[in-house]
PDB file of N, CA and C in Angstrom:
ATOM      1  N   UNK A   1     168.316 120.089 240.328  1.00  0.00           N
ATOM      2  CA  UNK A   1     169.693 119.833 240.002  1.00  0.00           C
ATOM      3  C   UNK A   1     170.112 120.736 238.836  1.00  0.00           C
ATOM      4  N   UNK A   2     171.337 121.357 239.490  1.00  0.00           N
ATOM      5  CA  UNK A   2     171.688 122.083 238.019  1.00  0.00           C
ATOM      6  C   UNK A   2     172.449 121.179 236.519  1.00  0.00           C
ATOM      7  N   UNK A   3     172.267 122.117 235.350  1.00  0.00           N
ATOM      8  CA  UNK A   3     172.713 121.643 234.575  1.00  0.00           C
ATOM      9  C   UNK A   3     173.164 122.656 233.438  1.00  0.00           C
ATOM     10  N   UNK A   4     175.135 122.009 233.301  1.00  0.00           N
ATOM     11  CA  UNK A   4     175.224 122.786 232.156  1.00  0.00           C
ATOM     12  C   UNK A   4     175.281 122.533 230.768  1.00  0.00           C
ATOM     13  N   UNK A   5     175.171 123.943 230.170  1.00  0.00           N
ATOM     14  CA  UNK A   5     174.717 123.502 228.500  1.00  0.00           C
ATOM     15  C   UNK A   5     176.088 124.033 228.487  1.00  0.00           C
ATOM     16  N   UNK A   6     176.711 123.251 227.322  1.00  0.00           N
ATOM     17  CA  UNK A   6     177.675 123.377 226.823  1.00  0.00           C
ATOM     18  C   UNK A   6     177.281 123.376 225.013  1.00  0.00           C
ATOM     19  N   UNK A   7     178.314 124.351 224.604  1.00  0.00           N
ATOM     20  CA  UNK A   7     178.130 124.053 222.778  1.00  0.00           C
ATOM     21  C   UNK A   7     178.593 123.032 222.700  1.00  0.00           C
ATOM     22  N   UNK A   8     177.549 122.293 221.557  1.00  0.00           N
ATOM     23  CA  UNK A   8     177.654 121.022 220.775  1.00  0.00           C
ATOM     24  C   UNK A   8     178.860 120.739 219.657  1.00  0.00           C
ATOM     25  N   UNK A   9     179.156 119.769 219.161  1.00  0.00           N
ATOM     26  CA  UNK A   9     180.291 119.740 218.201  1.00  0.00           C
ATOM     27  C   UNK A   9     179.432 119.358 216.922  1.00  0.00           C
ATOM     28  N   UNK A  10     179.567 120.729 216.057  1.00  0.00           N
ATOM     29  CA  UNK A  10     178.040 120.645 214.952  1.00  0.00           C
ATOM     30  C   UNK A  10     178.992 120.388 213.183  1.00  0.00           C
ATOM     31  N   UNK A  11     180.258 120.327 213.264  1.00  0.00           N
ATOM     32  CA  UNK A  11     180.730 120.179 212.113  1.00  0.00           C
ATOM     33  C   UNK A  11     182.263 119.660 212.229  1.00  0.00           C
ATOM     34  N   UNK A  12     182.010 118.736 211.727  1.00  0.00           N
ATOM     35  CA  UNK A  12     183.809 117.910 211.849  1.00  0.00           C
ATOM     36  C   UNK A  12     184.391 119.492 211.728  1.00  0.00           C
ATOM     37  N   UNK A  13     185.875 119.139 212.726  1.00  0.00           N
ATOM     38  CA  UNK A  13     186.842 120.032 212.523  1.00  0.00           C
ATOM     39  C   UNK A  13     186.021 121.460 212.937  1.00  0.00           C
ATOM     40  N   UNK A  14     185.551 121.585 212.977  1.00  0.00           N
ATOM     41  CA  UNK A  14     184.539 123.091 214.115  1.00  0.00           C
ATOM     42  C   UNK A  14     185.524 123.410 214.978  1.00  0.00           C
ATOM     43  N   UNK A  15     186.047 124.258 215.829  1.00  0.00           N
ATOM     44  CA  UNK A  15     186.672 124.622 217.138  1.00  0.00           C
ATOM     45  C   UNK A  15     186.010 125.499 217.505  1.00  0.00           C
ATOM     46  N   UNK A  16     185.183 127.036 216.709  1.00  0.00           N
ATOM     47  CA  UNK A  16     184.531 127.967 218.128  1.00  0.00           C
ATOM     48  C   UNK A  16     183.308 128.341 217.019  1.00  0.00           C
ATOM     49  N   UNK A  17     181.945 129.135 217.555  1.00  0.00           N
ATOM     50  CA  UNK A  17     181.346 129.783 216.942  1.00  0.00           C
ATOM     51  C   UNK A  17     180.925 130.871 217.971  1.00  0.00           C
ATOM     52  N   UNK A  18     179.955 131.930 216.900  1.00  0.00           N
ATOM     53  CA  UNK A  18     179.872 132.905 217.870  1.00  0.00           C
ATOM     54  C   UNK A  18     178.411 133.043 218.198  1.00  0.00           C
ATOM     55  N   UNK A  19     178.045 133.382 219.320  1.00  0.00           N
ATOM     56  CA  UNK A  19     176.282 133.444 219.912  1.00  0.00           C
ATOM     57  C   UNK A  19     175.987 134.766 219.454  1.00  0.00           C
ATOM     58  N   UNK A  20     175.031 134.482 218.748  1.00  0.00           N
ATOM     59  CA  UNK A  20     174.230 135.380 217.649  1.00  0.00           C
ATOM     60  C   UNK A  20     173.029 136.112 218.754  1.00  0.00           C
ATOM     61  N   UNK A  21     172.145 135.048 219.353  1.00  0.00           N
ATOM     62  CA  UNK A  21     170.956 135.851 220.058  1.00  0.00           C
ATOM     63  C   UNK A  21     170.314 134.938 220.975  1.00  0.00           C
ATOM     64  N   UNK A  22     170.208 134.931 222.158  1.00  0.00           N
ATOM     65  CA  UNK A  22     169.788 134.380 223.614  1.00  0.00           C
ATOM     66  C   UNK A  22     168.544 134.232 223.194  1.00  0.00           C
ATOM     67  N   UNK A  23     167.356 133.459 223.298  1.00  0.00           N
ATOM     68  CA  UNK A  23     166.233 133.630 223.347  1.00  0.00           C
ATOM     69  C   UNK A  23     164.955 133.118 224.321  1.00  0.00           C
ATOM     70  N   UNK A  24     166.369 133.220 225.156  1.00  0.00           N
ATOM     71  CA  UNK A  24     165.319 133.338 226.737  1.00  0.00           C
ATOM     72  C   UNK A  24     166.033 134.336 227.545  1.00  0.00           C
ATOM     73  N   UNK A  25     165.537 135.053 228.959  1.00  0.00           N
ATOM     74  CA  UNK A  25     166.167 135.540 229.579  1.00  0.00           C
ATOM     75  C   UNK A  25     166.446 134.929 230.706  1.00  0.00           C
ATOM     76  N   UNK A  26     166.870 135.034 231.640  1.00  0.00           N
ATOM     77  CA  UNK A  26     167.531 134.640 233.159  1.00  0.00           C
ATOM     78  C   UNK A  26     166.015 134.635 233.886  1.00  0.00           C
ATOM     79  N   UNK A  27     166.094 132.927 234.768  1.00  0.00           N
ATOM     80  CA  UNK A  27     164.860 132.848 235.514  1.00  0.00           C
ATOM     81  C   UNK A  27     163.507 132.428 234.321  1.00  0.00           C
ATOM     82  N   UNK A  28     163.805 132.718 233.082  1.00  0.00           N
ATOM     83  CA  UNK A  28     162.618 132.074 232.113  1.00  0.00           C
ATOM     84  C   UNK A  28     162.101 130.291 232.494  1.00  0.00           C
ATOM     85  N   UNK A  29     161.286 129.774 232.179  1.00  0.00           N
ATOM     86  CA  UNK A  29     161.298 128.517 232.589  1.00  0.00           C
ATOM     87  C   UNK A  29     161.520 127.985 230.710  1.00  0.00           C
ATOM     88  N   UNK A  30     161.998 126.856 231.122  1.00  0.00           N
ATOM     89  CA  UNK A  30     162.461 126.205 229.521  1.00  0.00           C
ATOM     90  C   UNK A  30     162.180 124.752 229.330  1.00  0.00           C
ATOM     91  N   UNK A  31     162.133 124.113 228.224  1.00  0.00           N
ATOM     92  CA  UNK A  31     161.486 122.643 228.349  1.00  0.00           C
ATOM     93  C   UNK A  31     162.858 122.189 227.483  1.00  0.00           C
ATOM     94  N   UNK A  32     163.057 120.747 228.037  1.00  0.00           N
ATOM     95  CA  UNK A  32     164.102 120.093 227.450  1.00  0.00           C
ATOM     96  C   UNK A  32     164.002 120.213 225.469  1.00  0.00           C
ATOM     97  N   UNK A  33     164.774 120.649 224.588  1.00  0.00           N
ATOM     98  CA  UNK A  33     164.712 120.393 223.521  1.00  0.00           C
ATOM     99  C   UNK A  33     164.415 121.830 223.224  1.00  0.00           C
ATOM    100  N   UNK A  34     163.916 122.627 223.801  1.00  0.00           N
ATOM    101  CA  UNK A  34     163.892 124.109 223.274  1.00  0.00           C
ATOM    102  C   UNK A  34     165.116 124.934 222.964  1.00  0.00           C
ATOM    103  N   UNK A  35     164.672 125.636 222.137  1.00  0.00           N
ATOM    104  CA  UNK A  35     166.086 126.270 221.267  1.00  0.00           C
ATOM    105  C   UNK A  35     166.958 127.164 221.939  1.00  0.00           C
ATOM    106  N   UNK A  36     167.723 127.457 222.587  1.00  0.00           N
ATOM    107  CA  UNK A  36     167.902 128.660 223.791  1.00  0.00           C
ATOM    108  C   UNK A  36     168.444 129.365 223.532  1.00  0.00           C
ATOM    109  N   UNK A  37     169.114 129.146 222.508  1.00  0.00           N
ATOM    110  CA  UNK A  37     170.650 130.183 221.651  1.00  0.00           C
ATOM    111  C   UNK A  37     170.427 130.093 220.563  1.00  0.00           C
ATOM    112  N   UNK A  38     170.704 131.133 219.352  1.00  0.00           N
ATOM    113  CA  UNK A  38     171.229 131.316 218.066  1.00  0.00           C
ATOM    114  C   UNK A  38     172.717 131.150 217.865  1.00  0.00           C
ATOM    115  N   UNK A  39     173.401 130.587 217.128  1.00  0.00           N
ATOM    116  CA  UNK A  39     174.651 130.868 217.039  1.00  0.00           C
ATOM    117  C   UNK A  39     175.470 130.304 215.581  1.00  0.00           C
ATOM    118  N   UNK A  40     176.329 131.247 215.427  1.00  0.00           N
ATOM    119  CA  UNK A  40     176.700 131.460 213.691  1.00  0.00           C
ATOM    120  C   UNK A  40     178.269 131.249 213.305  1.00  0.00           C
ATOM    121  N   UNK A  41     178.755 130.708 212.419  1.00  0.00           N
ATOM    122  CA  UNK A  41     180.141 130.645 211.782  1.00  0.00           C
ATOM    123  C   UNK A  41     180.230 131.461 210.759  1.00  0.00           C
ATOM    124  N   UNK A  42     180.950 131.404 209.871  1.00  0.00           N
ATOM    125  CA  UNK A  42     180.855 132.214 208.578  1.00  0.00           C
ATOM    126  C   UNK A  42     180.466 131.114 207.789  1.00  0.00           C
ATOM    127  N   UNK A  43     179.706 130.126 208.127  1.00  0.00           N
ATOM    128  CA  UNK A  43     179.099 129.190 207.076  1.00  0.00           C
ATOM    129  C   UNK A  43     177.555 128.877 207.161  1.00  0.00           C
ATOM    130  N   UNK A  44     177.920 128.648 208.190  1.00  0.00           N
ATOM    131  CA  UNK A  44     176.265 128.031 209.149  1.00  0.00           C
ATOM    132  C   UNK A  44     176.075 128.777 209.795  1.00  0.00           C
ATOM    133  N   UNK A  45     174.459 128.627 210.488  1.00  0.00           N
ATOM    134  CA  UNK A  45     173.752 128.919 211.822  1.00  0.00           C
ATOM    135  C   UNK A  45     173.476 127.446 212.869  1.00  0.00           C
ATOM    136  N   UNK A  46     173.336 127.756 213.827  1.00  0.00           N
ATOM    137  CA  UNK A  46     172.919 126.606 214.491  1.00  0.00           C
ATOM    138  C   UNK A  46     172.215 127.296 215.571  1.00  0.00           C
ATOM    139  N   UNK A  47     170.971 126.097 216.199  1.00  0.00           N
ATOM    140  CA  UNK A  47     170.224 126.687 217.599  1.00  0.00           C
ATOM    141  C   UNK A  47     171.066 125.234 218.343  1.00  0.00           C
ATOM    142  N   UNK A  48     171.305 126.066 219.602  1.00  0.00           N
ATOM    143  CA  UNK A  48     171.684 125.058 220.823  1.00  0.00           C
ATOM    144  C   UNK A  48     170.931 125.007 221.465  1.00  0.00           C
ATOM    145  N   UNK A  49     170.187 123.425 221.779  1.00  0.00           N
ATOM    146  CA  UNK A  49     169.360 123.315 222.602  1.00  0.00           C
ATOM    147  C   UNK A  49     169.598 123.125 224.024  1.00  0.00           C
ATOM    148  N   UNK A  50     168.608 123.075 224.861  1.00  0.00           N
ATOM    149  CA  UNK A  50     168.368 122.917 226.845  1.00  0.00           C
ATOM    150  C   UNK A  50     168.055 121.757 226.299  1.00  0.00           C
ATOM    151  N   UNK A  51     169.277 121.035 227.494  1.00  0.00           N
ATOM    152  CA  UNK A  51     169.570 119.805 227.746  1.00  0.00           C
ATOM    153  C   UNK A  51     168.658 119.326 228.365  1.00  0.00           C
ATOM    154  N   UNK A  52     167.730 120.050 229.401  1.00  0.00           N
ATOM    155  CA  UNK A  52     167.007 119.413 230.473  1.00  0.00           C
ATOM    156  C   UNK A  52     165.373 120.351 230.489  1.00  0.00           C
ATOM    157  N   UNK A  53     164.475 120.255 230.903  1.00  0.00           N
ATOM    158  CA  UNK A  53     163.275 120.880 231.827  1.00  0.00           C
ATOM    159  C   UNK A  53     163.930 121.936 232.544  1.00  0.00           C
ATOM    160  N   UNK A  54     163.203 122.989 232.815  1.00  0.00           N
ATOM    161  CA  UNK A  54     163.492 123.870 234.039  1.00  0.00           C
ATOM    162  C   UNK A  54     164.007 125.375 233.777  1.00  0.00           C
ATOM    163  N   UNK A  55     164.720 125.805 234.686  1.00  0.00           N
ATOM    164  CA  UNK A  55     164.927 127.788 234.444  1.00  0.00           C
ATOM    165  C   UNK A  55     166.152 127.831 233.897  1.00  0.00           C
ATOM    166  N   UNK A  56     166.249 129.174 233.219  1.00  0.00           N
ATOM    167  CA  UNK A  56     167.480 129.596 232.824  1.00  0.00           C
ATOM    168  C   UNK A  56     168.236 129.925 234.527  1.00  0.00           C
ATOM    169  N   UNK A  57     169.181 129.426 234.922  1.00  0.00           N
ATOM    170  CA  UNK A  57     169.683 130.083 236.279  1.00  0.00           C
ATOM    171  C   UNK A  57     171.025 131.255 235.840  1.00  0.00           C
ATOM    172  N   UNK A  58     171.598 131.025 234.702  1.00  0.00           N
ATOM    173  CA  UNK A  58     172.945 131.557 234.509  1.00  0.00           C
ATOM    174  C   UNK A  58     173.251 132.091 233.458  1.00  0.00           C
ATOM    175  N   UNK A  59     173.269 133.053 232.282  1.00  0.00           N
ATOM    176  CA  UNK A  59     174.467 133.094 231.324  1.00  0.00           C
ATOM    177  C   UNK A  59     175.859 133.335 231.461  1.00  0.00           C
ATOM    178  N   UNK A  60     176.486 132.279 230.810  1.00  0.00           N
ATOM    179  CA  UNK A  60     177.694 132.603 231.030  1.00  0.00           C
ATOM    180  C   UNK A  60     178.744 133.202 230.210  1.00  0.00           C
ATOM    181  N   UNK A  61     177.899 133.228 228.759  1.00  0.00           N
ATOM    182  CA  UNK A  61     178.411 134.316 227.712  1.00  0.00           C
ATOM    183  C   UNK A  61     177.455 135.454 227.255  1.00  0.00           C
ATOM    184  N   UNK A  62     177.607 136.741 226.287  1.00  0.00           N
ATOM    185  CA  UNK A  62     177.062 137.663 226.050  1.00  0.00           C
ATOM    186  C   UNK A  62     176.844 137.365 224.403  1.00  0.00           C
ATOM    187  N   UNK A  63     175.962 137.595 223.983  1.00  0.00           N
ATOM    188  CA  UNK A  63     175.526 137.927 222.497  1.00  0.00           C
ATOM    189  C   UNK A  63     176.965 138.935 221.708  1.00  0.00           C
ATOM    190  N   UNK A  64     177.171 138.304 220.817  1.00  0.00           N
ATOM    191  CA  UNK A  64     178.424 138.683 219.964  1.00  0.00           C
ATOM    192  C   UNK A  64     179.838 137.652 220.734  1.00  0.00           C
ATOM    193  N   UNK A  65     179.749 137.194 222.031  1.00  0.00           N
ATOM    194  CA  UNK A  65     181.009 136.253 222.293  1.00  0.00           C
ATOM    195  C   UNK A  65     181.469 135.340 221.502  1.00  0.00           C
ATOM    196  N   UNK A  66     182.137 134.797 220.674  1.00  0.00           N
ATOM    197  CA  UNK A  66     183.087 133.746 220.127  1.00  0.00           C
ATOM    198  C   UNK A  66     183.535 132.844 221.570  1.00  0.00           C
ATOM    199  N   UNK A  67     182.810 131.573 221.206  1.00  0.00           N
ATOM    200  CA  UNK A  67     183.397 130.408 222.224  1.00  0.00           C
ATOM    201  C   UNK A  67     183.111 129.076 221.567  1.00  0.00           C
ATOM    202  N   UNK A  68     184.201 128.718 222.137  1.00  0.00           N
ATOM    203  CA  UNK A  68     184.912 127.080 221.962  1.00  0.00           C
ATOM    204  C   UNK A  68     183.567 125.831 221.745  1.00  0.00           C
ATOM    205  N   UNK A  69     183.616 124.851 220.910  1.00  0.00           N
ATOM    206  CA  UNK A  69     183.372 123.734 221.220  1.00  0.00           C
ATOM    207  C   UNK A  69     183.060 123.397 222.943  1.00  0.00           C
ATOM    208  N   UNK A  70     182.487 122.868 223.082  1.00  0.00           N
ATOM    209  CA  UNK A  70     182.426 121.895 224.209  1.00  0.00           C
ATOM    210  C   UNK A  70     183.006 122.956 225.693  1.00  0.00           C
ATOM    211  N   UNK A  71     182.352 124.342 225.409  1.00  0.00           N
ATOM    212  CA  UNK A  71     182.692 125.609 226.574  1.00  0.00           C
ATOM    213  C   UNK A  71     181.107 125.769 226.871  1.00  0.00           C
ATOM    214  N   UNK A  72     181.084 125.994 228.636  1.00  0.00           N
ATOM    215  CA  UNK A  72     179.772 125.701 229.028  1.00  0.00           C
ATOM    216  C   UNK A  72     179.348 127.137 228.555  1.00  0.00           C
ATOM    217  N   UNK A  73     177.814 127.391 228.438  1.00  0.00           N
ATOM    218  CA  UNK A  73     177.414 128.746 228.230  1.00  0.00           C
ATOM    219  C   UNK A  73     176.520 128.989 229.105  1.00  0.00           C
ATOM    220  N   UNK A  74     175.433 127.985 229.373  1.00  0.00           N
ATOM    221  CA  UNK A  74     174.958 128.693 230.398  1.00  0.00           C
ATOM    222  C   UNK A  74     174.858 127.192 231.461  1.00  0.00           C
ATOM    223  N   UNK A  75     173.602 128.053 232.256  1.00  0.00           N
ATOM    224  CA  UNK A  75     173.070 126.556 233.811  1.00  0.00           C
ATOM    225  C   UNK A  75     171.733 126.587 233.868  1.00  0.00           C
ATOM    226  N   UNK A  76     171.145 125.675 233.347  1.00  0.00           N
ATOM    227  CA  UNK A  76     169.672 125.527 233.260  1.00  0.00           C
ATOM    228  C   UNK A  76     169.623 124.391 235.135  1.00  0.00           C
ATOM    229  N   UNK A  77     168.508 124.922 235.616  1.00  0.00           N
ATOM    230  CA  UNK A  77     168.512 124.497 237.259  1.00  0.00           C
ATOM    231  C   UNK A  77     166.848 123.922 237.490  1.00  0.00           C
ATOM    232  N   UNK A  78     166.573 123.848 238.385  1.00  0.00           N
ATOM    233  CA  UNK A  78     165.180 123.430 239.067  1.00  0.00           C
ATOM    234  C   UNK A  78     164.736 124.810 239.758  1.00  0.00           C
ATOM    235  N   UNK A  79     163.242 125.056 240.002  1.00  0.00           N
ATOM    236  CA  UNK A  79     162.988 126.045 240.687  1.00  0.00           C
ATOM    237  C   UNK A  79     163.416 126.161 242.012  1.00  0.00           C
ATOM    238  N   UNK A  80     164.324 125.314 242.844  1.00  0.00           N
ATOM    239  CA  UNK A  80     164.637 125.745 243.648  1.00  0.00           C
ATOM    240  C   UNK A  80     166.159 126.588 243.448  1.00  0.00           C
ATOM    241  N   UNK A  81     166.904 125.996 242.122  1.00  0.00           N
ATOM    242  CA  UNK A  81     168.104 126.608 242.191  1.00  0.00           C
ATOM    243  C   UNK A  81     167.778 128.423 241.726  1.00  0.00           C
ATOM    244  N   UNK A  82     166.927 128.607 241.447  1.00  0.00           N
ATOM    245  CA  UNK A  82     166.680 129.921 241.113  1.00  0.00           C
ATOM    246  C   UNK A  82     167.147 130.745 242.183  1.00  0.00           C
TER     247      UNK A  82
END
């Protein structure tokens, strides 16, 4: 079953940050709670974690993108969605 990660809401009043550095690639296998993204404000850093077990199937943004709160980024899947 697929699943998307969406950015978390990491600071009252937050609206976007920007993805600093991917640290898996497409098709990697990933365990629920692993860090999958870097991503930075002009205050903080934060890692966004995989919601679930299983592969990277998708990115849906690029390293240096600025995106929203609660905007999906990628699709973590099962080995069959690969």
């Amino acid at each position: 079953m697929k699943v998307e990660v969406k950015v978390p809401l990491f600071a009252e009043g937050a609206t976007k940050i920007k993805i600093r550095q991917w640290l898996f690639e497409v098709g990697d296998q990933i365990k629920a709670g692993d860090n999958l993204v870097e991503a930075t404000t002009d205050k903080i850093s934060i890692n966004i974690e995989s919601p679930k077990s299983g592969f990277l199937i998708e990115k849906l943004v690029d390293e240096d993108d600025t995106v929203l709160i609660d905007q999906v980024i990628a699709i973590i899947g099962d080995l069959e969605d690969k």
